[in-house]
PDB file of N, CA and C in Angstrom:
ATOM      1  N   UNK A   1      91.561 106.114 103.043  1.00  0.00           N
ATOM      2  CA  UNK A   1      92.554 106.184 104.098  1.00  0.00           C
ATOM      3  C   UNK A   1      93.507 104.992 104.039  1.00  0.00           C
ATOM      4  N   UNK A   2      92.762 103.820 103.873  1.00  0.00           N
ATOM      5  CA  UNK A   2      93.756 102.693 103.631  1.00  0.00           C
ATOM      6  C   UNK A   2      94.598 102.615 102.398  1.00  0.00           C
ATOM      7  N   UNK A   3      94.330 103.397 101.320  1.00  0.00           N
ATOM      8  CA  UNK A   3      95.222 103.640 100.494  1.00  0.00           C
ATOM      9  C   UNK A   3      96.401 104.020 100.690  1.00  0.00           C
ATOM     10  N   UNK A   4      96.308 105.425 101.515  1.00  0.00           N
ATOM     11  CA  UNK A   4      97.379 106.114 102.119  1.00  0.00           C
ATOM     12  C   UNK A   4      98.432 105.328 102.787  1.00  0.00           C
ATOM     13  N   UNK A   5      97.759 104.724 104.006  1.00  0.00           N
ATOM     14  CA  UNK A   5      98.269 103.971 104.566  1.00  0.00           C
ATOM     15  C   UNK A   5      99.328 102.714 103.837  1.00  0.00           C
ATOM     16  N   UNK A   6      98.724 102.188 103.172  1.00  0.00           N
ATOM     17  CA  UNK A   6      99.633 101.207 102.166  1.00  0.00           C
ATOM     18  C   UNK A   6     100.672 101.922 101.118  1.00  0.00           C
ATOM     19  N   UNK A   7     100.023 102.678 100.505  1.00  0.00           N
ATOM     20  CA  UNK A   7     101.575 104.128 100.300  1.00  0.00           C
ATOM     21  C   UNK A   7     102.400 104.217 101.117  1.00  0.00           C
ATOM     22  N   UNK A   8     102.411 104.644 102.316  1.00  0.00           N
ATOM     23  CA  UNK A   8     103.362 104.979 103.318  1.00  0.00           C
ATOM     24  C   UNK A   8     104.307 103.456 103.382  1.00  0.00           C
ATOM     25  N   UNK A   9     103.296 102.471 104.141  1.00  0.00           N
ATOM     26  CA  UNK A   9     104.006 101.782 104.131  1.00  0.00           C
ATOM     27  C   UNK A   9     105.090 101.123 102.969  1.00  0.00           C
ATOM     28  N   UNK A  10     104.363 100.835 102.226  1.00  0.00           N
ATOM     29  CA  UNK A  10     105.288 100.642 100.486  1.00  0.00           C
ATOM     30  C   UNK A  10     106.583 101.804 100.280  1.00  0.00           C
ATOM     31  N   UNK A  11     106.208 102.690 100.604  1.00  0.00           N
ATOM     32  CA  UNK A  11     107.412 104.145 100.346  1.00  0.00           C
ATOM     33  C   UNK A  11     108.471 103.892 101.902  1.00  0.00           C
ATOM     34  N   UNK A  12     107.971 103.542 102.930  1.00  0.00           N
ATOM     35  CA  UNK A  12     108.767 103.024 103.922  1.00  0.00           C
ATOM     36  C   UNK A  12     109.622 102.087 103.579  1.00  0.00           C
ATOM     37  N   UNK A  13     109.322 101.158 103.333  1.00  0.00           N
ATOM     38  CA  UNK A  13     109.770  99.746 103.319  1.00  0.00           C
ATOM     39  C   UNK A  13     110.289 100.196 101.959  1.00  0.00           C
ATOM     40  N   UNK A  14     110.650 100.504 101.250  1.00  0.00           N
ATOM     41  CA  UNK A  14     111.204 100.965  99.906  1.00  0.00           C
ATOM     42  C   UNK A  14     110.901  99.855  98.976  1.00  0.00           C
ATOM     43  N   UNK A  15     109.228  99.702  98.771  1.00  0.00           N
ATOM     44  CA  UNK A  15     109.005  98.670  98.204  1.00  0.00           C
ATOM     45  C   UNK A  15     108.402  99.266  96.303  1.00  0.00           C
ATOM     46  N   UNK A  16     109.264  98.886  95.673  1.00  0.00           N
ATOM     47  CA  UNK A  16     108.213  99.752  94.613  1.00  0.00           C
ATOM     48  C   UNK A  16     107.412  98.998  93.380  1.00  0.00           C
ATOM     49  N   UNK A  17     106.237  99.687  93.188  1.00  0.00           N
ATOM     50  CA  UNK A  17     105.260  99.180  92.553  1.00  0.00           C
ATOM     51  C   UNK A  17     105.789  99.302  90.959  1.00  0.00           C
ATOM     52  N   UNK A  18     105.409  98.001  90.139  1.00  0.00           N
ATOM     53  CA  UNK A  18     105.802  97.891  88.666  1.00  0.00           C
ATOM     54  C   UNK A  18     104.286  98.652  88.081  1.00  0.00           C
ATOM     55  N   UNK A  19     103.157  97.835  88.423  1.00  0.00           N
ATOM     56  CA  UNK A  19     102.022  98.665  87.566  1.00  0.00           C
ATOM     57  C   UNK A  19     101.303  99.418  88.628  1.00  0.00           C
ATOM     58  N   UNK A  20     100.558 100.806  88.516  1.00  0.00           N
ATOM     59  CA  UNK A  20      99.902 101.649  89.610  1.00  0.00           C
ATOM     60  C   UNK A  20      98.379 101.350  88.929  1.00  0.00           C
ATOM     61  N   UNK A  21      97.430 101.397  89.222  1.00  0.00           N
ATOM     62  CA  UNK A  21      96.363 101.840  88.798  1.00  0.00           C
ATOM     63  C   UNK A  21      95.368 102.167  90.039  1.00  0.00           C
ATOM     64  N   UNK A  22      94.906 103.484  89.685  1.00  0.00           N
ATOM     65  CA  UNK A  22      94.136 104.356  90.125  1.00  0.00           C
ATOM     66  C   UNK A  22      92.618 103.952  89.842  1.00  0.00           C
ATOM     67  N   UNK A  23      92.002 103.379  91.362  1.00  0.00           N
ATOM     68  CA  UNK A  23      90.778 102.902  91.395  1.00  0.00           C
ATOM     69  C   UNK A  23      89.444 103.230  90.981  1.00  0.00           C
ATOM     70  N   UNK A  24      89.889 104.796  91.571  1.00  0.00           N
ATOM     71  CA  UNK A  24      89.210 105.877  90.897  1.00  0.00           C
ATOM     72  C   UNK A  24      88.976 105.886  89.412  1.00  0.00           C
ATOM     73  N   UNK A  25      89.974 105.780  89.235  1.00  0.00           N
ATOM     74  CA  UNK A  25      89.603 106.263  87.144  1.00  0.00           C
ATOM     75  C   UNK A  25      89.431 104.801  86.698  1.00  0.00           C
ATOM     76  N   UNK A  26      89.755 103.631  87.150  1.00  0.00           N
ATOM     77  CA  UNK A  26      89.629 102.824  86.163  1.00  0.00           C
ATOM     78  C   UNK A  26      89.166 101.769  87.281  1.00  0.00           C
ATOM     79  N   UNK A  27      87.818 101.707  87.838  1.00  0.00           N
ATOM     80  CA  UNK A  27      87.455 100.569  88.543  1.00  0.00           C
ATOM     81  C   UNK A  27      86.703  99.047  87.837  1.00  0.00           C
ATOM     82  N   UNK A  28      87.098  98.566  89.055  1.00  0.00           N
ATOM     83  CA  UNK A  28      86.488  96.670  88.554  1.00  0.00           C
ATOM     84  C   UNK A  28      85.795  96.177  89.221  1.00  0.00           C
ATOM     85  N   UNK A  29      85.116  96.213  88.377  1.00  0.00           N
ATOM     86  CA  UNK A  29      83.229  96.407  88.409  1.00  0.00           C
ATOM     87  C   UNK A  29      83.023  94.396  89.319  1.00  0.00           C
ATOM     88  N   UNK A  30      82.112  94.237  90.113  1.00  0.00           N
ATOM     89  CA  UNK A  30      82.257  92.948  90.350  1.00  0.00           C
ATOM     90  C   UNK A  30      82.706  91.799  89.553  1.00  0.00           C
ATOM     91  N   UNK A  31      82.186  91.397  88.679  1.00  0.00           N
ATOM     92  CA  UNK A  31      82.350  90.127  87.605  1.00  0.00           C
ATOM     93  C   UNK A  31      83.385  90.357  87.526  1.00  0.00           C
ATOM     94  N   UNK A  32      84.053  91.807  86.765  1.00  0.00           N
ATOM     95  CA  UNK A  32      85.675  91.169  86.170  1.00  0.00           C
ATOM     96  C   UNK A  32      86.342  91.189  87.637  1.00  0.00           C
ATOM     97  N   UNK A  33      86.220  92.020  88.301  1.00  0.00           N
ATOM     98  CA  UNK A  33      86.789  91.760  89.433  1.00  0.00           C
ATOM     99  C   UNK A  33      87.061  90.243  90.277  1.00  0.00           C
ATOM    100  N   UNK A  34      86.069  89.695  90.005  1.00  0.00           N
ATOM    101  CA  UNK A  34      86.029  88.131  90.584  1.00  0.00           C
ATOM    102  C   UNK A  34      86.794  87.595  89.785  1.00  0.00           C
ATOM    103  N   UNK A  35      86.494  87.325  88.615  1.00  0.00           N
ATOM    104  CA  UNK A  35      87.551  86.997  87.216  1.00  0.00           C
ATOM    105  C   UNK A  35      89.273  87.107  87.454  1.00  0.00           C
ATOM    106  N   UNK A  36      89.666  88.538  88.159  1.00  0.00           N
ATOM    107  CA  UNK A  36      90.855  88.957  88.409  1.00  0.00           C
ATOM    108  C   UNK A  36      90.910  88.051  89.407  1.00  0.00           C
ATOM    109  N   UNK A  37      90.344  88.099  90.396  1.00  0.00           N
ATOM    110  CA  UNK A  37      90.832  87.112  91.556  1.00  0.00           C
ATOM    111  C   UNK A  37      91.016  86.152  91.775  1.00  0.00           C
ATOM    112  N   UNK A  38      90.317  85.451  90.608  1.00  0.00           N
ATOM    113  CA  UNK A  38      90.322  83.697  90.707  1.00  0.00           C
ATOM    114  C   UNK A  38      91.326  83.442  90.047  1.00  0.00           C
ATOM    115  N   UNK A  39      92.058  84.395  88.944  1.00  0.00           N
ATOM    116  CA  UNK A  39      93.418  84.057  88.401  1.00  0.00           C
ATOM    117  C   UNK A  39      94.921  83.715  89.818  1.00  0.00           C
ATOM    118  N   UNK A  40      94.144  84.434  90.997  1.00  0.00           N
ATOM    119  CA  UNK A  40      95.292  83.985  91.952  1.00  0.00           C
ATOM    120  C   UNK A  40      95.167  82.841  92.594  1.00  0.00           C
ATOM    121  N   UNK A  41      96.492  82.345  93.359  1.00  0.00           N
ATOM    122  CA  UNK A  41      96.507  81.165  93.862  1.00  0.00           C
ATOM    123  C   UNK A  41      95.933  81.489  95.402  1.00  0.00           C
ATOM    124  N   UNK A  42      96.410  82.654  96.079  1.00  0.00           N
ATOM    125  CA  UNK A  42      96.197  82.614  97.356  1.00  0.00           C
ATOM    126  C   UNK A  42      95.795  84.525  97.185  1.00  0.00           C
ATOM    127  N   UNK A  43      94.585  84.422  98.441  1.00  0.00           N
ATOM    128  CA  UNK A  43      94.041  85.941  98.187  1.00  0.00           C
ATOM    129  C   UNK A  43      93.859  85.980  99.962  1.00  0.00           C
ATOM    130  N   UNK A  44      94.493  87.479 100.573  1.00  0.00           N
ATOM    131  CA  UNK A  44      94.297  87.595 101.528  1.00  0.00           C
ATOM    132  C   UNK A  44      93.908  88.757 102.039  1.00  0.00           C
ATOM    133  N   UNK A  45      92.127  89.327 102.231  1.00  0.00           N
ATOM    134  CA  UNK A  45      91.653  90.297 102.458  1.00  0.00           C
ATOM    135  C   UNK A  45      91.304  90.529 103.798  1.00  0.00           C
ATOM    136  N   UNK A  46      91.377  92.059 103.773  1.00  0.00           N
ATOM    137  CA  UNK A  46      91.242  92.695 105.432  1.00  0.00           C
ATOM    138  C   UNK A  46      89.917  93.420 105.085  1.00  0.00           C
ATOM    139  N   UNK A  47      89.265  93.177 106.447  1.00  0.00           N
ATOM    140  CA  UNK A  47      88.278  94.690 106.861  1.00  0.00           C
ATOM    141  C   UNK A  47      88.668  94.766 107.893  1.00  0.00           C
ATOM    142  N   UNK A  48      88.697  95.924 108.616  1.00  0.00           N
ATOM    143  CA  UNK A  48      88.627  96.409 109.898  1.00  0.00           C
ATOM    144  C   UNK A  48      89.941  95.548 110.203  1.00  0.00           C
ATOM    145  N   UNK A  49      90.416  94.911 111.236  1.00  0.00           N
ATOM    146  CA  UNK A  49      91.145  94.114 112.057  1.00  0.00           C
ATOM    147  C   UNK A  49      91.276  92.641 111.460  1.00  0.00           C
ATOM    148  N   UNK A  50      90.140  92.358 111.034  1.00  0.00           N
ATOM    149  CA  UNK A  50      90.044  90.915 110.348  1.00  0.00           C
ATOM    150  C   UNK A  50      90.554  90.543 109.041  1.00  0.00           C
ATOM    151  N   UNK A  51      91.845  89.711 108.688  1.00  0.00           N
ATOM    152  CA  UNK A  51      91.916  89.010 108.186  1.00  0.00           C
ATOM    153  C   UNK A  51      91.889  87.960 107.410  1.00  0.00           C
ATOM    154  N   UNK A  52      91.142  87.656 105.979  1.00  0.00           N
ATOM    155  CA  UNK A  52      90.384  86.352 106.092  1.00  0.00           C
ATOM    156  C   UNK A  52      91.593  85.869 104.564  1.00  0.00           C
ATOM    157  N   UNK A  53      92.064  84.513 104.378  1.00  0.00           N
ATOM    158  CA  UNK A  53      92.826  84.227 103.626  1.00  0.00           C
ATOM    159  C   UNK A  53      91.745  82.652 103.231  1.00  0.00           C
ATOM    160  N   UNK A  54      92.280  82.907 101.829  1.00  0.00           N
ATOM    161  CA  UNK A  54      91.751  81.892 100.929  1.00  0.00           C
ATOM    162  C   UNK A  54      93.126  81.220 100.151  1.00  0.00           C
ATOM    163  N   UNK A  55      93.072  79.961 100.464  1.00  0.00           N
ATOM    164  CA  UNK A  55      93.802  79.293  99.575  1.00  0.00           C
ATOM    165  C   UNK A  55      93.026  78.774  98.284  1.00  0.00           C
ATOM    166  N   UNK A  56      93.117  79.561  97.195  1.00  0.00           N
ATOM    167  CA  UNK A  56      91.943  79.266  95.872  1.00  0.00           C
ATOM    168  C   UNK A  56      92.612  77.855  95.181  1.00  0.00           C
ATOM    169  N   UNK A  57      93.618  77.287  95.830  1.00  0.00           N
ATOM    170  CA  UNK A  57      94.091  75.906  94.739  1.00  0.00           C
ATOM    171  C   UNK A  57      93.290  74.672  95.316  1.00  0.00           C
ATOM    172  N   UNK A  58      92.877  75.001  96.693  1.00  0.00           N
ATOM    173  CA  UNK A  58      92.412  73.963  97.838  1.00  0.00           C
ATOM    174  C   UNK A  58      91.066  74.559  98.227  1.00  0.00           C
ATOM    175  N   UNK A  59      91.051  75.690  98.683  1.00  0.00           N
ATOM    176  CA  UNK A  59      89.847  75.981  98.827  1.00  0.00           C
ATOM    177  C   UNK A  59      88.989  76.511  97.240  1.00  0.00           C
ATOM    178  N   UNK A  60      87.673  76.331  97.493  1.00  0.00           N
ATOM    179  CA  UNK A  60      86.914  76.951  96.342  1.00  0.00           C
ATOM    180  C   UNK A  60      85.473  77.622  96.449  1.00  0.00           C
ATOM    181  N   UNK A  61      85.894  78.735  97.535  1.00  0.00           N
ATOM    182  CA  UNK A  61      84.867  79.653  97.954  1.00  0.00           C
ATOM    183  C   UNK A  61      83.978  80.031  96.691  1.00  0.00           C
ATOM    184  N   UNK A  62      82.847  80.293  96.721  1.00  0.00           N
ATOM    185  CA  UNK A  62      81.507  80.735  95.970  1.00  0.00           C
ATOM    186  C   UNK A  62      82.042  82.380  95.769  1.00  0.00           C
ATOM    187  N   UNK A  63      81.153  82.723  94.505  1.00  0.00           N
ATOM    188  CA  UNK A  63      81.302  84.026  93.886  1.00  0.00           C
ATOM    189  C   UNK A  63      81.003  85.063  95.005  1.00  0.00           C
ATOM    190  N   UNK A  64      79.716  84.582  96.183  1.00  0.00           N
ATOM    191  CA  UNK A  64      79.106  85.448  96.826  1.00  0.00           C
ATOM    192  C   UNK A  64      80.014  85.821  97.968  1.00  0.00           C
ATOM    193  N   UNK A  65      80.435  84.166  98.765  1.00  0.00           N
ATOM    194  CA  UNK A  65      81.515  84.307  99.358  1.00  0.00           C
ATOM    195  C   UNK A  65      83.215  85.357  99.545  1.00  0.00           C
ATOM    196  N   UNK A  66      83.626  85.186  98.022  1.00  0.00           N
ATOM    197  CA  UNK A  66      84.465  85.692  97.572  1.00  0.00           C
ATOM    198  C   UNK A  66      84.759  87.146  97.350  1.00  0.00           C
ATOM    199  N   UNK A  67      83.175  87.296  97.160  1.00  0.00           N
ATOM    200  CA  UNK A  67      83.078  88.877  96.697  1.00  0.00           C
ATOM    201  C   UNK A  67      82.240  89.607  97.893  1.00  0.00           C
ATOM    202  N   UNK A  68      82.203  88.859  98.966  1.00  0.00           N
ATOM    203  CA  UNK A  68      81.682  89.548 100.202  1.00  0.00           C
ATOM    204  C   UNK A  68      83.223  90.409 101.211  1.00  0.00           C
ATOM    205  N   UNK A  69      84.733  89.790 100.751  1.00  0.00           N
ATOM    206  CA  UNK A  69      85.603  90.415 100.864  1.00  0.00           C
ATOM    207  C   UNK A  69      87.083  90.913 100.153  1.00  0.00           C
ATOM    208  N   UNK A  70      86.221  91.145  99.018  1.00  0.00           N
ATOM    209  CA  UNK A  70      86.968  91.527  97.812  1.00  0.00           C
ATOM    210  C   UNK A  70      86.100  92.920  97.219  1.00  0.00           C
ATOM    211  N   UNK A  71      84.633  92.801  97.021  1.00  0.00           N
ATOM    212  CA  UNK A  71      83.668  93.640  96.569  1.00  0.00           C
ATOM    213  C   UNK A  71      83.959  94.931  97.911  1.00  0.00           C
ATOM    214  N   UNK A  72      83.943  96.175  97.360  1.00  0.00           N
ATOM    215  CA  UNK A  72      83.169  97.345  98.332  1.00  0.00           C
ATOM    216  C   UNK A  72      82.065  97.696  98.423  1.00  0.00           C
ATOM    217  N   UNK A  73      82.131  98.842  98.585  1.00  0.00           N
ATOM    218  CA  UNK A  73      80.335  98.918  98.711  1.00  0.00           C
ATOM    219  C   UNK A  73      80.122  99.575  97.744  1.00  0.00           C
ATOM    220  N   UNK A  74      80.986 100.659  96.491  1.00  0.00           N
ATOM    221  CA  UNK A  74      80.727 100.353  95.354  1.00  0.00           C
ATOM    222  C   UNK A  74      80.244  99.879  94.110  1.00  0.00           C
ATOM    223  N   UNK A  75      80.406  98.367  94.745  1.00  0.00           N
ATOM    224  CA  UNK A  75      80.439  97.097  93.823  1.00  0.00           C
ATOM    225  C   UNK A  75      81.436  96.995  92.907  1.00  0.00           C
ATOM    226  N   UNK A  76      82.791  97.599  93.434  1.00  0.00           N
ATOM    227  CA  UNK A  76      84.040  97.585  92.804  1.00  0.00           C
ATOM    228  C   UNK A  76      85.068  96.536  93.699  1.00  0.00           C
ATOM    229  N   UNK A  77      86.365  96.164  92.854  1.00  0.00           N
ATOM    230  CA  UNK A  77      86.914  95.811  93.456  1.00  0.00           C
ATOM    231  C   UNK A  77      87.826  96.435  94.621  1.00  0.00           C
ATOM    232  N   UNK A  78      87.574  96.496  96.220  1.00  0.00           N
ATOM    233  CA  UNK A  78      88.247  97.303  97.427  1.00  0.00           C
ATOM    234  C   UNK A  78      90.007  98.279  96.800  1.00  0.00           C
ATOM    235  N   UNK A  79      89.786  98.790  97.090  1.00  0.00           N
ATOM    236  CA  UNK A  79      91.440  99.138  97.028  1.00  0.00           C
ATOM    237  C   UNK A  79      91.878  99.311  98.570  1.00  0.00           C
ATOM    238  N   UNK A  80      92.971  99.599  98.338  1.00  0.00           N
ATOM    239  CA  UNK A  80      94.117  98.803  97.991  1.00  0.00           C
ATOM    240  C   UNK A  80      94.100  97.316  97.745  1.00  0.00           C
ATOM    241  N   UNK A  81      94.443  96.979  96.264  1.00  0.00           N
ATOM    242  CA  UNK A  81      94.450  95.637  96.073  1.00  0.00           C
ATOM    243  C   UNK A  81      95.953  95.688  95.261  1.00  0.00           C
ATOM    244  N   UNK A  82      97.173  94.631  96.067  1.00  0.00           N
ATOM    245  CA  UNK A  82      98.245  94.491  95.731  1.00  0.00           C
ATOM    246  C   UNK A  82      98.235  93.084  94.914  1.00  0.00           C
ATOM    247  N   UNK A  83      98.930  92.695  94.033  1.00  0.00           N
ATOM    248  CA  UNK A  83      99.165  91.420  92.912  1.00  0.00           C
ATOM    249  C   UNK A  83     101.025  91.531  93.431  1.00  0.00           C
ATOM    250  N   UNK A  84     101.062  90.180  94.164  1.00  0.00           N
ATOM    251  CA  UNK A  84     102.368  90.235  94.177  1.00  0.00           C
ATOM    252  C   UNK A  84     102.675  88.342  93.628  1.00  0.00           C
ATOM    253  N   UNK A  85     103.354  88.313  92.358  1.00  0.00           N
ATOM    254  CA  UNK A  85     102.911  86.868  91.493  1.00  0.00           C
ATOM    255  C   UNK A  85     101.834  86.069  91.409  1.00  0.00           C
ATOM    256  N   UNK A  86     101.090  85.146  91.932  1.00  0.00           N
ATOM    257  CA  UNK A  86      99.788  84.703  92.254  1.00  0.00           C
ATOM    258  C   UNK A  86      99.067  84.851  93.440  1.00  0.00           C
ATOM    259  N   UNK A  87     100.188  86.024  94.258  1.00  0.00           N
ATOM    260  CA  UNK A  87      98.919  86.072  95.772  1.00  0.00           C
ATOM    261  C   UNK A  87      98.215  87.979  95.476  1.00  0.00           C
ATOM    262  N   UNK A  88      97.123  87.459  95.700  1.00  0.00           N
ATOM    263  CA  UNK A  88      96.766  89.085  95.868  1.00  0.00           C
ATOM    264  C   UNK A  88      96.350  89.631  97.664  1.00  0.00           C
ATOM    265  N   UNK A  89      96.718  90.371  97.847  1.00  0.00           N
ATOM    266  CA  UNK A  89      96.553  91.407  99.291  1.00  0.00           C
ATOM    267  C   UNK A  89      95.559  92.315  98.718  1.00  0.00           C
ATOM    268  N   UNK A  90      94.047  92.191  99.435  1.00  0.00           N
ATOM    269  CA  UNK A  90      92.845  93.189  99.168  1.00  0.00           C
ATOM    270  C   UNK A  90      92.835  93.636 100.643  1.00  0.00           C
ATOM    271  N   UNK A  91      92.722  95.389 100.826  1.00  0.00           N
ATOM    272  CA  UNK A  91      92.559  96.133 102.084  1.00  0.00           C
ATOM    273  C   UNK A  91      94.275  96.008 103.037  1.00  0.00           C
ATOM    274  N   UNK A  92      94.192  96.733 103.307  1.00  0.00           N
ATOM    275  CA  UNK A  92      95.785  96.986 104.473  1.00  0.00           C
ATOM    276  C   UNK A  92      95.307  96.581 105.602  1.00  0.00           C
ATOM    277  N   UNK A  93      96.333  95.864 105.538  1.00  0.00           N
ATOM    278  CA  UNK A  93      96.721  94.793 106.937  1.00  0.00           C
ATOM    279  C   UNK A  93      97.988  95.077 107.238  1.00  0.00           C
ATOM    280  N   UNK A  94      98.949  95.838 108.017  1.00  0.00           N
ATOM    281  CA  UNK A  94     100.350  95.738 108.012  1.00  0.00           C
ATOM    282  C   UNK A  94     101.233  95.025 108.424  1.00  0.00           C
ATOM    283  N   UNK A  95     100.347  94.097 109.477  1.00  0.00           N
ATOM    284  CA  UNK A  95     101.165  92.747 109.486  1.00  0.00           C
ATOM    285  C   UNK A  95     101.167  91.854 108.150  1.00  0.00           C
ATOM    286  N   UNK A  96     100.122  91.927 107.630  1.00  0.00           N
ATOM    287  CA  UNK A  96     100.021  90.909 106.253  1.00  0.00           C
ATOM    288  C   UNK A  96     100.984  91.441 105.247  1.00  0.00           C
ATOM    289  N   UNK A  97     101.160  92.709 104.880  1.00  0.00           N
ATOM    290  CA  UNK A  97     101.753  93.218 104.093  1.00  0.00           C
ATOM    291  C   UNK A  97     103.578  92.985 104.508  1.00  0.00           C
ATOM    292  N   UNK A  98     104.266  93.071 105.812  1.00  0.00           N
ATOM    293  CA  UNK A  98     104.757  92.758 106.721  1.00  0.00           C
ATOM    294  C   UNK A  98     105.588  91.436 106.018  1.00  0.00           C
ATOM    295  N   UNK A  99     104.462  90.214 106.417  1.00  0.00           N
ATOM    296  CA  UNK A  99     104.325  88.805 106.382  1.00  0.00           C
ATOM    297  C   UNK A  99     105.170  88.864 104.575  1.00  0.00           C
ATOM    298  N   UNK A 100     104.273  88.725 103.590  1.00  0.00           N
ATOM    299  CA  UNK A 100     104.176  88.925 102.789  1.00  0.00           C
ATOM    300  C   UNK A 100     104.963  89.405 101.522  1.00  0.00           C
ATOM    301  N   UNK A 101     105.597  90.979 101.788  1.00  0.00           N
ATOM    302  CA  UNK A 101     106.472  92.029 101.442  1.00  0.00           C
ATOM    303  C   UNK A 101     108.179  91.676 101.731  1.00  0.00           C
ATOM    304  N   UNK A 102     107.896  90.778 102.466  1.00  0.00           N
ATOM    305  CA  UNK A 102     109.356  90.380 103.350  1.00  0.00           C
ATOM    306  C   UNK A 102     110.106  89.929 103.132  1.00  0.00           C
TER     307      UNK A 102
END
């Protein structure tokens, strides 16, 4: 559902995506997934209502930490996960995206 949701919004805001990948067919499995994430500078994931942002240049949250809101229940990396230069957006937030997108 939060996929959708971040579609809409992205197709609203006439924001358009350079690379797509479909979570479904090609998921990231924890490890590389963590791997992907630590390449960013700043990572800002949602569940539910909550918000939680990591500054990875200053802060240096633990694998378990990290992947307690990045990981699904999968053990993939959540989608919607946006890469916009070194910040990544994991889960829809539409103020963050908002913030962010702007």
């Amino acid at each position: 559902m939060t996929c959708v949701r971040a579609q809409e919004f992205l197709a609203k805001n006439k924001v358009a995506a350079e690379n797509v990948v479909d979570a479904k067919k090609a998921p990231l499995p924890k490890k590389e997934a963590l791997a992907f994430v630590r390449q960013a500078d700043e990572v800002f994931a949602s569940k539910g209502k909550k918000v939680v942002h990591f500054d990875l240049k200053k802060d240096k949250p633990g694998d378990e930490e990290l992947a307690a809101v990045v990981i699904g229940p999968s053990g993939n990396l959540r989608a919607p996960t946006l890469k916009i230069g070194r910040t990544l957006i994991v889960g829809f937030d539409e103020e963050t995206y908002r913030k962010l997108l702007s």
